[in-house]
Protein backbone atom coordinates (compact mmCIF):
# COMPACT_ATOMS: atom_id res chain seq x y z
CA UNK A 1 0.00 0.00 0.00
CA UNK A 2 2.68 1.96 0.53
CA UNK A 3 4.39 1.98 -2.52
CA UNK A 4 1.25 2.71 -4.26
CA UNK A 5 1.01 5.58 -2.09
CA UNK A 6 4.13 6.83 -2.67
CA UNK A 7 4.37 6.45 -7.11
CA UNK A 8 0.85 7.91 -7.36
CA UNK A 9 2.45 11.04 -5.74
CA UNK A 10 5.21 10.92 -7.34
CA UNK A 11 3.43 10.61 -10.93
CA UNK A 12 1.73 13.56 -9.94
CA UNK A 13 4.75 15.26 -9.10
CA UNK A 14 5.68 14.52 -12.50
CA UNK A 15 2.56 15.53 -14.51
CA UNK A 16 2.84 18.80 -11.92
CA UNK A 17 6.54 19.28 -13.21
CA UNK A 18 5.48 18.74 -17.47
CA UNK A 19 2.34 21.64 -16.60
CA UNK A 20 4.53 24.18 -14.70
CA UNK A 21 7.04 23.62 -18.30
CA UNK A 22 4.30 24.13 -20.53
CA UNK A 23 2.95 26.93 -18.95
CA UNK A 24 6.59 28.69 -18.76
CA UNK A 25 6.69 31.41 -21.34
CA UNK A 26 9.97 30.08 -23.23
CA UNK A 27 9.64 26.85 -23.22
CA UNK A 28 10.80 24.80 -26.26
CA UNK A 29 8.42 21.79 -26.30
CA UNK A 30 4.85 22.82 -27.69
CA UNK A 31 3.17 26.30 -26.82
CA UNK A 32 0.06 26.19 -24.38
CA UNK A 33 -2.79 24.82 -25.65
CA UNK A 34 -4.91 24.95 -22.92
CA UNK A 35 -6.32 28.06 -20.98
CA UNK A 36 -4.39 28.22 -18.07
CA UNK A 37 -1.77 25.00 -17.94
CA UNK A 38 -0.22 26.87 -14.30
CA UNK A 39 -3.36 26.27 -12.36
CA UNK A 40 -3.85 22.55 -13.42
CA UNK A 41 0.54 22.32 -12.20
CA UNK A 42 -0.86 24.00 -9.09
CA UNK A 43 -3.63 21.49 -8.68
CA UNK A 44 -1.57 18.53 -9.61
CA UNK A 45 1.10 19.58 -6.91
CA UNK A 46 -1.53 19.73 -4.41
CA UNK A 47 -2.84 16.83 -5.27
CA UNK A 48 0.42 15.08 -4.75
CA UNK A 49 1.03 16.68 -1.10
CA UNK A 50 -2.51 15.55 -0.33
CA UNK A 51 -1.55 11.78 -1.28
CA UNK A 52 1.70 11.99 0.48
CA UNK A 53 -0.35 13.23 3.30
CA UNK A 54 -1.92 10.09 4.02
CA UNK A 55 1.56 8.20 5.08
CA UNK A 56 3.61 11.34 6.58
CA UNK A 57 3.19 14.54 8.42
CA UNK A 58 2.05 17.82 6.46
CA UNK A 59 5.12 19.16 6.67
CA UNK A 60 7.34 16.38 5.75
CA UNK A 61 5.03 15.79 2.78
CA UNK A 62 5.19 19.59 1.71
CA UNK A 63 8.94 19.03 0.99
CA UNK A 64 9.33 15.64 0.01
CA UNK A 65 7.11 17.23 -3.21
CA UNK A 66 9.04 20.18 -3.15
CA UNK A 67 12.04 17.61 -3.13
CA UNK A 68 10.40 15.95 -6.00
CA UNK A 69 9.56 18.87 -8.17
CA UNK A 70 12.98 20.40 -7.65
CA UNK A 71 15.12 17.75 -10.24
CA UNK A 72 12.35 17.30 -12.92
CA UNK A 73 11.93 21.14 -13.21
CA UNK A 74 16.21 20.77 -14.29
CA UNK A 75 15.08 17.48 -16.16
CA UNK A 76 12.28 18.51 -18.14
CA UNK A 77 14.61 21.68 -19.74
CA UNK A 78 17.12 19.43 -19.98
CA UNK A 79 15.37 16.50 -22.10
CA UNK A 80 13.72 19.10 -24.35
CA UNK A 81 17.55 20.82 -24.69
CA UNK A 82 19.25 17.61 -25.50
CA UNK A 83 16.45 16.90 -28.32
CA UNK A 84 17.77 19.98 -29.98
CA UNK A 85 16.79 22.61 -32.11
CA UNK A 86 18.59 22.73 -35.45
């Protein structure tokens, strides 16, 4: 149960990190398609500190997403950089 707890966060970690990309002004990978992709990374994120919630304190789950979020913000721009422009 545990485990289950703990990848459905961090898949919405994830799908909290690919919104908060899309709805940066430069980013590379496709241009915002829906209406306002910041408050759907806002709800994802919550979403995610709510689920890691149910197996650790509030605080300790506030930054083990913020933990979470911090290297796939530097991966996302990273992938998309090392797929290249030409």
């Amino acid at each position: 149960m545990a485990a289950f707890i703990h990848s459905a966060a961090l898949a919405l970690v994830v799908a909290g990190a690919a919104c908060l990309y899309v709805a940066s002004p430069r980013q590379l990978l496709t241009r915002a398609r829906w209406r306002r992709p910041g408050l759907l990374a806002a709800a994802f994120l919550l979403a995610a500190w709510m689920v890691w919630r149910i197996r650790l304190e509030s605080s300790t789950a506030f930054f083990t997403a913020l933990a979470a979020l911090m290297p796939l913000l530097i991966a996302w721009s990273s992938l998309v950089g090392l797929g290249g422009r030409k």
